[in-house]
Structure formats: structure tokens, C-alpha cells
PDB file of N, CA and C in Angstrom:
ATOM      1  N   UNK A   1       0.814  -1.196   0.000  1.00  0.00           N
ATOM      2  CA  UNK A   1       0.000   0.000   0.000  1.00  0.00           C
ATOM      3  C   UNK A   1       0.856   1.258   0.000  1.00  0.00           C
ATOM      4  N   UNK A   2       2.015   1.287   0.209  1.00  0.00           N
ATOM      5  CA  UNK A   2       2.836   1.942   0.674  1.00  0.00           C
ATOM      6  C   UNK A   2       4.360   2.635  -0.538  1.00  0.00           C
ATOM      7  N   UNK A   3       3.870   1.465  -1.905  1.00  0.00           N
ATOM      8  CA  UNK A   3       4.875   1.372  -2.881  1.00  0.00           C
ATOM      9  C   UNK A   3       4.078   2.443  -3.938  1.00  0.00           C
ATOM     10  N   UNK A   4       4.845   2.871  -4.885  1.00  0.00           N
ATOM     11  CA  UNK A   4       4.200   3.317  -6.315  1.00  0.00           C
ATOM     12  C   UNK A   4       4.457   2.392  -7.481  1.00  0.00           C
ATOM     13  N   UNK A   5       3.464   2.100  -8.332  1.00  0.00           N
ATOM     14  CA  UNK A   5       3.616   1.362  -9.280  1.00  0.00           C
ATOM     15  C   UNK A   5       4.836   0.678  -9.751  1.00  0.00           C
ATOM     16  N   UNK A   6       5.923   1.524  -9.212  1.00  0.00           N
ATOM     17  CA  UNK A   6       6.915   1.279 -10.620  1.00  0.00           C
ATOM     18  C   UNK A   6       7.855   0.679  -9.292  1.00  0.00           C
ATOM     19  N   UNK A   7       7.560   0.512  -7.926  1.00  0.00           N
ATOM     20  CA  UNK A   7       8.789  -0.231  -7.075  1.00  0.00           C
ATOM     21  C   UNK A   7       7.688  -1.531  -6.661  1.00  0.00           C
ATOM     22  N   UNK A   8       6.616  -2.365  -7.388  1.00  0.00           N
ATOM     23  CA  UNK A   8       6.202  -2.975  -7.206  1.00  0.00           C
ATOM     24  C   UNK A   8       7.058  -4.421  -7.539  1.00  0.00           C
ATOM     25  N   UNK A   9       6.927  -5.680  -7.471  1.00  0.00           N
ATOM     26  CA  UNK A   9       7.691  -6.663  -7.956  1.00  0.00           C
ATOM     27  C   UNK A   9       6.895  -6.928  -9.131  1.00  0.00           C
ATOM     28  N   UNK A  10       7.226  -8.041 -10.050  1.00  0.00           N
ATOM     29  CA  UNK A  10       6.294  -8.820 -11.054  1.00  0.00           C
ATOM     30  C   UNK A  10       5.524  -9.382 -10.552  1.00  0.00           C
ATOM     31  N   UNK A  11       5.436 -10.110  -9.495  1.00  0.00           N
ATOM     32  CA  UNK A  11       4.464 -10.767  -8.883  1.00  0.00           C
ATOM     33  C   UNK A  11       2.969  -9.684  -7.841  1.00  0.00           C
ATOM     34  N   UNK A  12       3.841  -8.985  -7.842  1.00  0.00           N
ATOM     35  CA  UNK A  12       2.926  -8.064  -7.059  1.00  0.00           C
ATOM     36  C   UNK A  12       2.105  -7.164  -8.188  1.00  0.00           C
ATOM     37  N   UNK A  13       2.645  -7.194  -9.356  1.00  0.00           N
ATOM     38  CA  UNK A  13       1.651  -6.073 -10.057  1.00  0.00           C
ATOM     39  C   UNK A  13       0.805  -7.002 -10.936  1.00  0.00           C
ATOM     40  N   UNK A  14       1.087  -8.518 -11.142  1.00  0.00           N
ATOM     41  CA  UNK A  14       0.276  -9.576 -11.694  1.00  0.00           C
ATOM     42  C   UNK A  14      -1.179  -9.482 -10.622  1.00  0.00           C
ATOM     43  N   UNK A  15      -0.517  -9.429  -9.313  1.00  0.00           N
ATOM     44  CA  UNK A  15      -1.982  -9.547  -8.370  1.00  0.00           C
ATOM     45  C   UNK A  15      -2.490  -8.474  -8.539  1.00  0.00           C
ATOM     46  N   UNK A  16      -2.000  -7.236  -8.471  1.00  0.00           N
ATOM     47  CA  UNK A  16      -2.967  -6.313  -8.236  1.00  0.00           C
ATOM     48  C   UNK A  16      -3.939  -5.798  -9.774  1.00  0.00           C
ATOM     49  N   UNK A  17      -2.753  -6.368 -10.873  1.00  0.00           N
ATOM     50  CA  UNK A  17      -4.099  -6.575 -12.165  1.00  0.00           C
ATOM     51  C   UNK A  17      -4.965  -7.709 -12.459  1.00  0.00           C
ATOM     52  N   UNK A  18      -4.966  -8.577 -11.598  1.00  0.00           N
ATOM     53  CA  UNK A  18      -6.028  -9.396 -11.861  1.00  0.00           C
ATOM     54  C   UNK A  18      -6.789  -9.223 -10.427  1.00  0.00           C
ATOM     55  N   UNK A  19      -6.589  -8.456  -9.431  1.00  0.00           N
ATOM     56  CA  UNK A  19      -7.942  -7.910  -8.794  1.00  0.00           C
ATOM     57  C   UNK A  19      -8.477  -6.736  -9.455  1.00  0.00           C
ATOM     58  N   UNK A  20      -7.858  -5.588 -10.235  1.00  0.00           N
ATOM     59  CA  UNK A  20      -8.380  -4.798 -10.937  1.00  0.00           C
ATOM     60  C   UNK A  20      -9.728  -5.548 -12.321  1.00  0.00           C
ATOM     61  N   UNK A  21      -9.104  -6.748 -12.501  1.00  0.00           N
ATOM     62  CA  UNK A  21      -9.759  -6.796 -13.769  1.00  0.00           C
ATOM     63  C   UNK A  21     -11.135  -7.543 -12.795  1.00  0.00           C
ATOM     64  N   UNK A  22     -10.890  -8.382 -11.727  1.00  0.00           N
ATOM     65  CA  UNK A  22     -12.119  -9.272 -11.120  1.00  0.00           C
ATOM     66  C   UNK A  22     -13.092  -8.348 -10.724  1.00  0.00           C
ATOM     67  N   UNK A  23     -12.127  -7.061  -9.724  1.00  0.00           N
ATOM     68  CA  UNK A  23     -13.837  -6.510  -9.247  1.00  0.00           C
ATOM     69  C   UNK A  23     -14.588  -5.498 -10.218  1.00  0.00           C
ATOM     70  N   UNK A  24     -14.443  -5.613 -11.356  1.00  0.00           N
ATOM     71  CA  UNK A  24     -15.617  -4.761 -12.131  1.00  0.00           C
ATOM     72  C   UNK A  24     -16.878  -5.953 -12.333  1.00  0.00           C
ATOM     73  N   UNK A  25     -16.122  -6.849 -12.164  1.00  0.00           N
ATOM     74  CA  UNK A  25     -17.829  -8.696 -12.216  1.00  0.00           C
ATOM     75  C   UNK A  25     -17.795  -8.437 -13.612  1.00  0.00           C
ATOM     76  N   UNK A  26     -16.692  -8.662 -14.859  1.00  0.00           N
ATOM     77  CA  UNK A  26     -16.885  -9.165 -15.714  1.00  0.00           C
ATOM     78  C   UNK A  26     -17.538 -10.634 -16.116  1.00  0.00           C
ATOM     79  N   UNK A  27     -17.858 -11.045 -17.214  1.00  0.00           N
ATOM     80  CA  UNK A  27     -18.792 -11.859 -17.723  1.00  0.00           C
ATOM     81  C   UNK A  27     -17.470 -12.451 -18.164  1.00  0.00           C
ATOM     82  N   UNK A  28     -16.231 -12.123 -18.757  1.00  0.00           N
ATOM     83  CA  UNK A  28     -15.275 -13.433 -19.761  1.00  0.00           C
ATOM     84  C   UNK A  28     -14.067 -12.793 -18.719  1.00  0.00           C
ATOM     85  N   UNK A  29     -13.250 -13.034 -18.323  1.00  0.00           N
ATOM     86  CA  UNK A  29     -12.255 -13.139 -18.303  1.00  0.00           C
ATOM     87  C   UNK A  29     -10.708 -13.904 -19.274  1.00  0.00           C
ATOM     88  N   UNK A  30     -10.128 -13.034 -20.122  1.00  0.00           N
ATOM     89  CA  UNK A  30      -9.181 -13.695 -20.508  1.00  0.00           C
ATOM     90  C   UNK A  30      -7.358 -13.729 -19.215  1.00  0.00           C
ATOM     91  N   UNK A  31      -6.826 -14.697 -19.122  1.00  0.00           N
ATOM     92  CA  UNK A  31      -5.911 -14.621 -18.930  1.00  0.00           C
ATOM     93  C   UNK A  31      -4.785 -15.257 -19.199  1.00  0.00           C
ATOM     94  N   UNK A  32      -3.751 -14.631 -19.264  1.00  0.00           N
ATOM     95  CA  UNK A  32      -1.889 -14.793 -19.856  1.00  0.00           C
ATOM     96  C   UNK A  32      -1.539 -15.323 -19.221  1.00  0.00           C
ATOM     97  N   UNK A  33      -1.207 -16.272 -19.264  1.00  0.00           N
ATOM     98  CA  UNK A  33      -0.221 -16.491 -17.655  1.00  0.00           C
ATOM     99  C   UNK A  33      -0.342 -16.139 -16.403  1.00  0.00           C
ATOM    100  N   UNK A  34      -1.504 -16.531 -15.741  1.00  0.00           N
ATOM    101  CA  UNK A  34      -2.114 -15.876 -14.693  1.00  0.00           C
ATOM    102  C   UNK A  34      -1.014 -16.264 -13.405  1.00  0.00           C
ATOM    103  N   UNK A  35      -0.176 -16.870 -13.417  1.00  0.00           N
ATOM    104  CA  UNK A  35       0.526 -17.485 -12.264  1.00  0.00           C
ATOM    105  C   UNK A  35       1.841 -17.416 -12.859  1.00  0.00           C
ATOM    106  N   UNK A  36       2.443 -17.202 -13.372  1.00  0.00           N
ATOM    107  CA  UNK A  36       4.071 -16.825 -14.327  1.00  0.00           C
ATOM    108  C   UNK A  36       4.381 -16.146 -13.150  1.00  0.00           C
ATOM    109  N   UNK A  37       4.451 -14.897 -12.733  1.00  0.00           N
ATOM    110  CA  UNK A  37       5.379 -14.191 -11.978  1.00  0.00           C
ATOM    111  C   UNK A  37       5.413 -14.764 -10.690  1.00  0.00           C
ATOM    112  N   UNK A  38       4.529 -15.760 -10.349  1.00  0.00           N
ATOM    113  CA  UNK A  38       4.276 -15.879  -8.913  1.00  0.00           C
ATOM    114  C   UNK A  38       4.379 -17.066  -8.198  1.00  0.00           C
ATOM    115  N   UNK A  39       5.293 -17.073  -6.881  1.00  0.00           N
ATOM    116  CA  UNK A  39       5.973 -18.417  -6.190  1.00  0.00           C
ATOM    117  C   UNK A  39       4.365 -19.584  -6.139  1.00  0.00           C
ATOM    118  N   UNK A  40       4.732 -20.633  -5.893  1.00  0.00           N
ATOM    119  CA  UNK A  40       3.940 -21.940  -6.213  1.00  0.00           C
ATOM    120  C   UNK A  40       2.807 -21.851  -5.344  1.00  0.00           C
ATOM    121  N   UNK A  41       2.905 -21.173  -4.070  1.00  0.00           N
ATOM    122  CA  UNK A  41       1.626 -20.654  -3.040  1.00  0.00           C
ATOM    123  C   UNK A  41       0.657 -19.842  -3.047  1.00  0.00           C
ATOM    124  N   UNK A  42       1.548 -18.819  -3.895  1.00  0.00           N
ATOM    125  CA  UNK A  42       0.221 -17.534  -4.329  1.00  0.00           C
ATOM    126  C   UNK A  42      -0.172 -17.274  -5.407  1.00  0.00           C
ATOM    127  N   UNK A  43       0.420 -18.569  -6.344  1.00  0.00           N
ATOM    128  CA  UNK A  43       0.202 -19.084  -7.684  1.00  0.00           C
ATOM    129  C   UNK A  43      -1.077 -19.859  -7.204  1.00  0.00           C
ATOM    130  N   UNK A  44      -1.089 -21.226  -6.783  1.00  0.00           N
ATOM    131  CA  UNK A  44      -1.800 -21.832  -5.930  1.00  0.00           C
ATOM    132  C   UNK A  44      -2.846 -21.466  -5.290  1.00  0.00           C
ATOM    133  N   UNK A  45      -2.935 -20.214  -4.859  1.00  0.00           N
ATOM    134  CA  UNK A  45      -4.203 -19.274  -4.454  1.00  0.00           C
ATOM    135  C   UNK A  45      -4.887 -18.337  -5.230  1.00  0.00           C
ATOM    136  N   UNK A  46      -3.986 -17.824  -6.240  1.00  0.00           N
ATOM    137  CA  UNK A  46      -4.885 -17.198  -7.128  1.00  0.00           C
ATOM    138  C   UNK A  46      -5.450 -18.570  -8.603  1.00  0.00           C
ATOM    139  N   UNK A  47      -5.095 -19.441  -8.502  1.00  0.00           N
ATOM    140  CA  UNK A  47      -5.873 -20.812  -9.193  1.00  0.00           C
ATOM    141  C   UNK A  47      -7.377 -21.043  -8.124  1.00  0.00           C
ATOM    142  N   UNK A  48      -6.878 -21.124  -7.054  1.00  0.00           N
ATOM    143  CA  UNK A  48      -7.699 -21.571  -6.183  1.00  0.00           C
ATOM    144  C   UNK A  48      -9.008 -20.124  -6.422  1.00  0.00           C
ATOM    145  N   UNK A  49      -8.741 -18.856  -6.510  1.00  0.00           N
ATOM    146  CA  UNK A  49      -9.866 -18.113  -6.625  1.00  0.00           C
ATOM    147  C   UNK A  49     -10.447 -18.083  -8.381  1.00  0.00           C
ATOM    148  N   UNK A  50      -9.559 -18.472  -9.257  1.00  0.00           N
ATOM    149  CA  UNK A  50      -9.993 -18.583 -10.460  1.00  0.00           C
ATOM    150  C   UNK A  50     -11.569 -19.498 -10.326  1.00  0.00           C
ATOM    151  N   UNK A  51     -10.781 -20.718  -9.954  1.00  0.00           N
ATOM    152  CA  UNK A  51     -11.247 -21.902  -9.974  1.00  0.00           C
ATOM    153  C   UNK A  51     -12.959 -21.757  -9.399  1.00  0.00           C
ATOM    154  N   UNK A  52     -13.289 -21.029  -8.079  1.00  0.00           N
ATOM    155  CA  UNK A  52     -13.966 -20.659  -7.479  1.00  0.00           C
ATOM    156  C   UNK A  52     -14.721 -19.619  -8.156  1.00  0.00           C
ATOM    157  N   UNK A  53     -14.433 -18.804  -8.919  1.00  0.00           N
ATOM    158  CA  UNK A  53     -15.468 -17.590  -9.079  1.00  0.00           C
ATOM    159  C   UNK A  53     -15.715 -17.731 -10.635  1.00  0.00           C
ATOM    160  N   UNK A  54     -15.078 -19.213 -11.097  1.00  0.00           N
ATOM    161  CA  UNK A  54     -15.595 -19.322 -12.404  1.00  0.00           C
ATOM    162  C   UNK A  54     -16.346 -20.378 -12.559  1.00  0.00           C
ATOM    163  N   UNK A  55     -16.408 -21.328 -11.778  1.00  0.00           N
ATOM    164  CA  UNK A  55     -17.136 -22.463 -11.434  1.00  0.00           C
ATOM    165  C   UNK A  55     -18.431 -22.538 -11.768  1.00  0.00           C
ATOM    166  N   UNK A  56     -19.531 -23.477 -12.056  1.00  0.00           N
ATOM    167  CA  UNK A  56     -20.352 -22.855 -12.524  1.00  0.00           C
ATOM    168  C   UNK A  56     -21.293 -23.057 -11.417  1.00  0.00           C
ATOM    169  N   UNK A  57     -21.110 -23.370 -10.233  1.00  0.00           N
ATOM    170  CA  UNK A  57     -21.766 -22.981  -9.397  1.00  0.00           C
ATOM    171  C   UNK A  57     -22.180 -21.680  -9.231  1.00  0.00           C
ATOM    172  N   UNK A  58     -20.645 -20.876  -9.049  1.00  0.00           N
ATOM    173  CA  UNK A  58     -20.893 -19.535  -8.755  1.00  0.00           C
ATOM    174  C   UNK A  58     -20.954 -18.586 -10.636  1.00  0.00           C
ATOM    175  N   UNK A  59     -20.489 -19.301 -11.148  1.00  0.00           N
ATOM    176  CA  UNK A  59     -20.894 -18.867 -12.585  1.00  0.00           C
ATOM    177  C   UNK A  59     -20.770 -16.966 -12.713  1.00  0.00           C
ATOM    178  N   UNK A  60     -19.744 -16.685 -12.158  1.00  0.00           N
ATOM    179  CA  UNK A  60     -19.530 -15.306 -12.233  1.00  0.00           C
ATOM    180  C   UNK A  60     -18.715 -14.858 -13.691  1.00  0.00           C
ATOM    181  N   UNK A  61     -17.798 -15.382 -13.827  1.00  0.00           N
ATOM    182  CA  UNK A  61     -17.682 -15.445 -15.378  1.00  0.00           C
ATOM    183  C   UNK A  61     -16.908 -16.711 -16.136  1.00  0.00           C
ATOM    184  N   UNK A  62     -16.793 -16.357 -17.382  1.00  0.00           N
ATOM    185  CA  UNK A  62     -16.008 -17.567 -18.274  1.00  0.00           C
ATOM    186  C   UNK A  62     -14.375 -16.990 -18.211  1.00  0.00           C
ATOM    187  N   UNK A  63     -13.706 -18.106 -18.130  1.00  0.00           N
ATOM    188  CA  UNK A  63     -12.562 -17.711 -17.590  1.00  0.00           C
ATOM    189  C   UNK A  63     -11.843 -18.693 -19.450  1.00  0.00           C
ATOM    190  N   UNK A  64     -10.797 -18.069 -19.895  1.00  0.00           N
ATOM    191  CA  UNK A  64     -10.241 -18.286 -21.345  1.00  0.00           C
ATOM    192  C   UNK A  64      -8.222 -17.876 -20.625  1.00  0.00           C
ATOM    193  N   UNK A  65      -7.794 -19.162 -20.152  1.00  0.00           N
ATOM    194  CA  UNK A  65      -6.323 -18.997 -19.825  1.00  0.00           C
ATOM    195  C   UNK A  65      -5.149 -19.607 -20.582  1.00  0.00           C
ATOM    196  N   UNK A  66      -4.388 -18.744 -20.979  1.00  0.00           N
ATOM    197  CA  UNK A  66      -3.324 -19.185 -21.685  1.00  0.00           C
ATOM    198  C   UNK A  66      -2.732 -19.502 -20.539  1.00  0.00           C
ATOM    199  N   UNK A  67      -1.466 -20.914 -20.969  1.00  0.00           N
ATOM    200  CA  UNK A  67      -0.290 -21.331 -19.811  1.00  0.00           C
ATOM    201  C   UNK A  67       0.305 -21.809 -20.284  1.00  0.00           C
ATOM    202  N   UNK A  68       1.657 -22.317 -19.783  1.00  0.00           N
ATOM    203  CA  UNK A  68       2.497 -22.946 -20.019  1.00  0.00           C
ATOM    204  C   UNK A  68       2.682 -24.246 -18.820  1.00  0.00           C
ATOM    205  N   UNK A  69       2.109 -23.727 -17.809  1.00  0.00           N
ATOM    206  CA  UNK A  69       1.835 -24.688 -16.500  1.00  0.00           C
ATOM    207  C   UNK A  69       0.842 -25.854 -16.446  1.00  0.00           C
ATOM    208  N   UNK A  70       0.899 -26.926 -16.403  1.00  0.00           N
ATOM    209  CA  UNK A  70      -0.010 -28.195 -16.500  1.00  0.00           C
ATOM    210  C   UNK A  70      -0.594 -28.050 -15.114  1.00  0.00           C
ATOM    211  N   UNK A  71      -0.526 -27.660 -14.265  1.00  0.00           N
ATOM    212  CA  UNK A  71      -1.287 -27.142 -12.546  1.00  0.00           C
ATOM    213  C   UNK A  71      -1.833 -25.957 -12.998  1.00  0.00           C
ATOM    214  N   UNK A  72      -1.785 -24.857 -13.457  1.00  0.00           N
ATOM    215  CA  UNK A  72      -2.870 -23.843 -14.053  1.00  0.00           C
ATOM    216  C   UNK A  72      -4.056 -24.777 -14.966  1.00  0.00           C
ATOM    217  N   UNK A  73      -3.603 -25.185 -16.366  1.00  0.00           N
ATOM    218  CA  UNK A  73      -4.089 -25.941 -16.616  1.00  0.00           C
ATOM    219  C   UNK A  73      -5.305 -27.030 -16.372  1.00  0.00           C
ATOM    220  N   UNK A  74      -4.586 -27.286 -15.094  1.00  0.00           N
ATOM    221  CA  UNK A  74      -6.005 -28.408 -14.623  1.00  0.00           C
ATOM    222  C   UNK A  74      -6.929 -27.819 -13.967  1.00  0.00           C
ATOM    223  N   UNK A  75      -6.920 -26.860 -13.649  1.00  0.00           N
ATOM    224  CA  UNK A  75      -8.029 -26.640 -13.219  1.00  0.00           C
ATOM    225  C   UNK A  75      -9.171 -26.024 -14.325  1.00  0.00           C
ATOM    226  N   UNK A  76      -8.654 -26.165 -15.641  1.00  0.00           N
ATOM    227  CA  UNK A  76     -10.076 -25.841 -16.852  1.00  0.00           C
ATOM    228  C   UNK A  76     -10.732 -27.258 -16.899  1.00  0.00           C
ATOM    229  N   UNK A  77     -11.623 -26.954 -17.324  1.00  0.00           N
ATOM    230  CA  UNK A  77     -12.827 -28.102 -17.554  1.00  0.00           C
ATOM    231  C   UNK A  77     -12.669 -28.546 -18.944  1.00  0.00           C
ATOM    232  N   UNK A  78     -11.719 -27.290 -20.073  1.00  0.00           N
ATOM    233  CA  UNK A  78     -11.598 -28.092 -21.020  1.00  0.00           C
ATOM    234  C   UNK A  78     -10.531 -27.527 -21.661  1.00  0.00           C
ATOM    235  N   UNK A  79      -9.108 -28.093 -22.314  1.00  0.00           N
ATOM    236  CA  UNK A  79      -7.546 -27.667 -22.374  1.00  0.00           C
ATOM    237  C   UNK A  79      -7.874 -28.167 -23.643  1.00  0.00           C
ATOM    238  N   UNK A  80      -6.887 -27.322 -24.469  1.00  0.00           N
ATOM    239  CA  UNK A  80      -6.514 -26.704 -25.813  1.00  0.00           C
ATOM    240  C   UNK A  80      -5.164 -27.000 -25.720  1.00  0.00           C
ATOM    241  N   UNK A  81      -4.789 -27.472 -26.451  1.00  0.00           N
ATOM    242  CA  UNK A  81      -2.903 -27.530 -26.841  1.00  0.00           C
ATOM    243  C   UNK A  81      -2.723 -26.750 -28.053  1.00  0.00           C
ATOM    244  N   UNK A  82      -1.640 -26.045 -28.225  1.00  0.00           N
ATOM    245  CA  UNK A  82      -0.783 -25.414 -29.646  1.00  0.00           C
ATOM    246  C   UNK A  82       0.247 -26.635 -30.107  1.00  0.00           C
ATOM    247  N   UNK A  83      -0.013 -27.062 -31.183  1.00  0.00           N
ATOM    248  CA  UNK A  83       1.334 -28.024 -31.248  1.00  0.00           C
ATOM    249  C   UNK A  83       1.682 -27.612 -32.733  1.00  0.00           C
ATOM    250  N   UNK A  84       3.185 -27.027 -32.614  1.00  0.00           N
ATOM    251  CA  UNK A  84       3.456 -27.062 -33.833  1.00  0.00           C
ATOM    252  C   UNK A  84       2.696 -25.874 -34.779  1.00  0.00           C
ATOM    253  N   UNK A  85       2.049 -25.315 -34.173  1.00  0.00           N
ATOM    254  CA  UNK A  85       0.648 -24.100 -34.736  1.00  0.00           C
ATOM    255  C   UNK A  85      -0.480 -24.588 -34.999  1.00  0.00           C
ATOM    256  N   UNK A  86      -0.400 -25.945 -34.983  1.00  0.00           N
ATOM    257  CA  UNK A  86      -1.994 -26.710 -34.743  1.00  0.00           C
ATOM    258  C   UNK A  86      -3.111 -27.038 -33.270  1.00  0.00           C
ATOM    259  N   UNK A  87      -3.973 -26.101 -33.544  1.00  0.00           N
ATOM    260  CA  UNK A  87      -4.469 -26.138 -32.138  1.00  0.00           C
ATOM    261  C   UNK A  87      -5.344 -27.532 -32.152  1.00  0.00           C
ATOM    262  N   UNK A  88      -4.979 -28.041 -31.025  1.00  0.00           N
ATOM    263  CA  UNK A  88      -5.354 -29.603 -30.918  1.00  0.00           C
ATOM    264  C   UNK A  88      -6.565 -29.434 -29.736  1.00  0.00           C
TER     265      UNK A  88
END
């Protein structure tokens, strides 16, 4: 609370743009690498709130994630591969 934008870490400005983008209650969410900058715990927790507020229980929105991580990954209901430029 205490930093300005630009003495933030990578991991710290990944969180604070994907709470910027959650609390407007969008309908799609796309995300990049939602867990790239960030150690395996608070990677792990922001999956864990993906997972939760896209669910279709709570059906708050459609969530569309690029990764490179097979643990991001699992938590979609349905994975897309690039192979080669063929999306499989």
C-alpha cells in the first residue's frame, strides 16, 4: 500500500491486475499467464480463486487462460494444446 507502481515486484503487479480486472464482475475473463510471476503458493491461491469464481456454481464469469503450467491448466474443464501451430 505503501509502494508506487513502478517499485512494485512482477508478482505483485500480476496480483494487483487481476484484482483490478475481477472486481468490475466481468462476464469473460481472458488470462496470460495468470501465475508466471508468482511463487507456487500464491500461484496456488490465485488458481484456487480462479477456480472458485468461475465455477459454474458460482458462474460469475467464463474464464479463457493461456499457460504454459499443466497445474494452471487443470483446473479448466476443457484444455486446448498449440502443437506445432496446430491447435489440438
Amino acid at each position: 500500500m505503501d509502494h508506487l507502481p513502478s517499485e512494485l515486484s512482477g508478482g505483485e503487479m500480476q496480483r494487483v491486475a487481476l484484482c483490478r480486472a475481477l472486481v468490475t464482475g466481468p462476464e469473460l475473463v481472458l488470462a496470460d499467464e495468470p501465475t508466471g510471476n508468482l511463487d507456487a503458493w500464491t500461484g496456488a491461491g490465485i488458481l484456487k480463486i480462479l477456480t472458485e469464481l468461475s465455477s459454474e456454481d458460482a458462474a460469475k464469469f467464463a474464464l479463457v487462460m493461456v499457460t504454459h503450467s499443466p497445474e494452471a491448466a487443470a483446473i479448466c474443464d476443457r484444455v486446448l494444446t498449440l502443437e506445432e501451430g496446430v491447435l489440438k
